[in-house]
Protein backbone atom coordinates (compact mmCIF):
# COMPACT_ATOMS: atom_id res chain seq x y z
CA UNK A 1 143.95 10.23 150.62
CA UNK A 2 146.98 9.77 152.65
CA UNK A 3 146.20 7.67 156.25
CA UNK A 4 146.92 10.58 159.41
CA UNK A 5 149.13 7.89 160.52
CA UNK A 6 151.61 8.27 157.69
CA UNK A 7 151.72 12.18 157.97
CA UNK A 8 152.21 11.85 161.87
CA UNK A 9 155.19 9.47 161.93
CA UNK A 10 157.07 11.24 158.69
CA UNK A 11 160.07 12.59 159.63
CA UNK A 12 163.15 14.21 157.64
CA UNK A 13 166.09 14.95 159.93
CA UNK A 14 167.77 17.40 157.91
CA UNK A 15 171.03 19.31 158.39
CA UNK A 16 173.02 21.99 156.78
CA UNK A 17 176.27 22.15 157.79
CA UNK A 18 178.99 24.41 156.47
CA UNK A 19 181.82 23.37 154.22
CA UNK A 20 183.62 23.41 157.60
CA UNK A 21 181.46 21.46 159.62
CA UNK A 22 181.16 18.72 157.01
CA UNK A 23 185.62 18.71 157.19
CA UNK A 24 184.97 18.53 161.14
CA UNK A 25 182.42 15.81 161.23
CA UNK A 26 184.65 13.43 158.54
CA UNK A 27 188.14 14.22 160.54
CA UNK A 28 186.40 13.38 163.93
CA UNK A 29 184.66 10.19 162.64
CA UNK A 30 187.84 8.83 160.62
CA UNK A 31 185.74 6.18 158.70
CA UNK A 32 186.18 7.83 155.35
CA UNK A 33 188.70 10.47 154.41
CA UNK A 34 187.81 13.55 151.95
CA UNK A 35 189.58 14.53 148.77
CA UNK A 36 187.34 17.21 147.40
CA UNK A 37 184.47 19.05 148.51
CA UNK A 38 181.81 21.36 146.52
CA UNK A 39 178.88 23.03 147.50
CA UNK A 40 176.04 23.05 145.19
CA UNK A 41 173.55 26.51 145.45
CA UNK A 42 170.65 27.11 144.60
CA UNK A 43 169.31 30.22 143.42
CA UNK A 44 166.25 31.78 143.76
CA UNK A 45 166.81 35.24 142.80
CA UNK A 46 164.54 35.37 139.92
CA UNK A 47 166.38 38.81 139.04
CA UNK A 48 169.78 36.51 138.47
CA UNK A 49 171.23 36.01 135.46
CA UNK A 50 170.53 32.46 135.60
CA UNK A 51 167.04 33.57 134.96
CA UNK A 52 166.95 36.69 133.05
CA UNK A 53 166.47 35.26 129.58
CA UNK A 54 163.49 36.90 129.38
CA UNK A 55 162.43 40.62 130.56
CA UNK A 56 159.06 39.09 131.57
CA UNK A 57 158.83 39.67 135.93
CA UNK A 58 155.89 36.99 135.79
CA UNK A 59 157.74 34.65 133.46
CA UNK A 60 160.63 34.72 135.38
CA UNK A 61 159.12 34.04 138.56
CA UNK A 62 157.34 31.00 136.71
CA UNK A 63 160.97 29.66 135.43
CA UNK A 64 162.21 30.13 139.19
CA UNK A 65 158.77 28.43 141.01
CA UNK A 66 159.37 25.69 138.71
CA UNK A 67 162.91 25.54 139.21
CA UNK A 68 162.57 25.27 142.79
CA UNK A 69 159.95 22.68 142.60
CA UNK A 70 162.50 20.23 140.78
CA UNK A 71 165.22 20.92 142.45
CA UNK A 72 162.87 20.07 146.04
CA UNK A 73 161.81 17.00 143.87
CA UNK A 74 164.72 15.31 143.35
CA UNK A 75 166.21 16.07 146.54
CA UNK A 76 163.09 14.55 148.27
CA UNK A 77 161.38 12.45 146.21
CA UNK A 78 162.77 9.13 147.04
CA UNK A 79 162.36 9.84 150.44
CA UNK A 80 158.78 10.74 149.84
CA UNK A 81 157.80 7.58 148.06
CA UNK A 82 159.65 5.27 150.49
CA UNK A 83 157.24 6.57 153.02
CA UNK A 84 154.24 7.51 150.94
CA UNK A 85 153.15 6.08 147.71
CA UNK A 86 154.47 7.23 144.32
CA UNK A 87 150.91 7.84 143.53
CA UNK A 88 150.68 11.22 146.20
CA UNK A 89 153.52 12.58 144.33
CA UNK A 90 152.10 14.55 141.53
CA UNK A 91 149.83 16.25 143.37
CA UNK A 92 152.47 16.77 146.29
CA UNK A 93 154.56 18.70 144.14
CA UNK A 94 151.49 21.08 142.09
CA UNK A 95 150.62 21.80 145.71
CA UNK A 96 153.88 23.02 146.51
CA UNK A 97 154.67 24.79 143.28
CA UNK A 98 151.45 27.08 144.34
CA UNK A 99 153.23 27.46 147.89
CA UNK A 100 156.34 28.65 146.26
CA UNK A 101 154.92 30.80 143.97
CA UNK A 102 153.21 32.61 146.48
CA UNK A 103 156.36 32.80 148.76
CA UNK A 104 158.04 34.84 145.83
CA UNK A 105 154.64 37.28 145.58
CA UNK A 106 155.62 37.54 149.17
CA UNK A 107 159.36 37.72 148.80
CA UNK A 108 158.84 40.83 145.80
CA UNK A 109 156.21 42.63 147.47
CA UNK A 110 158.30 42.78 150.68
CA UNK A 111 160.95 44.76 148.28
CA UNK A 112 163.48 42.17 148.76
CA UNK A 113 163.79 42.03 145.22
């Protein structure tokens, strides 16, 4: 069980800026300068080549839950463990794979796919 005081005082400021924000922010601030820049996407359009090794719909959306539970994971693992304990982690991350999974139910049924 994770102490209420630990969920309360979590915090992840995050930001997405655009390519050009990021080239705004570095030429303003002057600390560092930039000699390449590439975004990284992430896909979860189960109907994507990426995923259509299979003709499966529930296999697919399987390979894409699980997909977008790694992808979370290593983007906020350390982060969670620094605050938490690696032992919440595991369990952290089946919960969300279920919350995923049921956002793309959601996200078919809707007919955005």
């Amino acid at each position: 069980m994770v102490p209420e005081s630990h969920i309360t005082s979590f915090n992840i400021p995050l930001y997405f800026p655009g390519e050009d924000g990021i080239g705004n922010i570095i030429k303003y601030e002057r600390s560092f300068s930039l000699e390449s820049m590439n975004d990284i996407e992430f896909n979860r359009d189960p109907q994507d080549t990426y995923f259509t090794s299979t003709n499966d719909s529930n296999e697919l959306r399987q390979i894409l839950v699980k997909h977008t539970s790694k992808v979370t994971r290593d983007i906020l693992e350390p982060l969670l463990i620094s605050h938490f304990e690696i032992s919440i982690i595991y369990l952290l991350f089946k919960k969300f794979e279920k919350h995923v999974l049921l956002d793309q139910f959601c996200f078919v049924h809707e007919g955005k796919l």
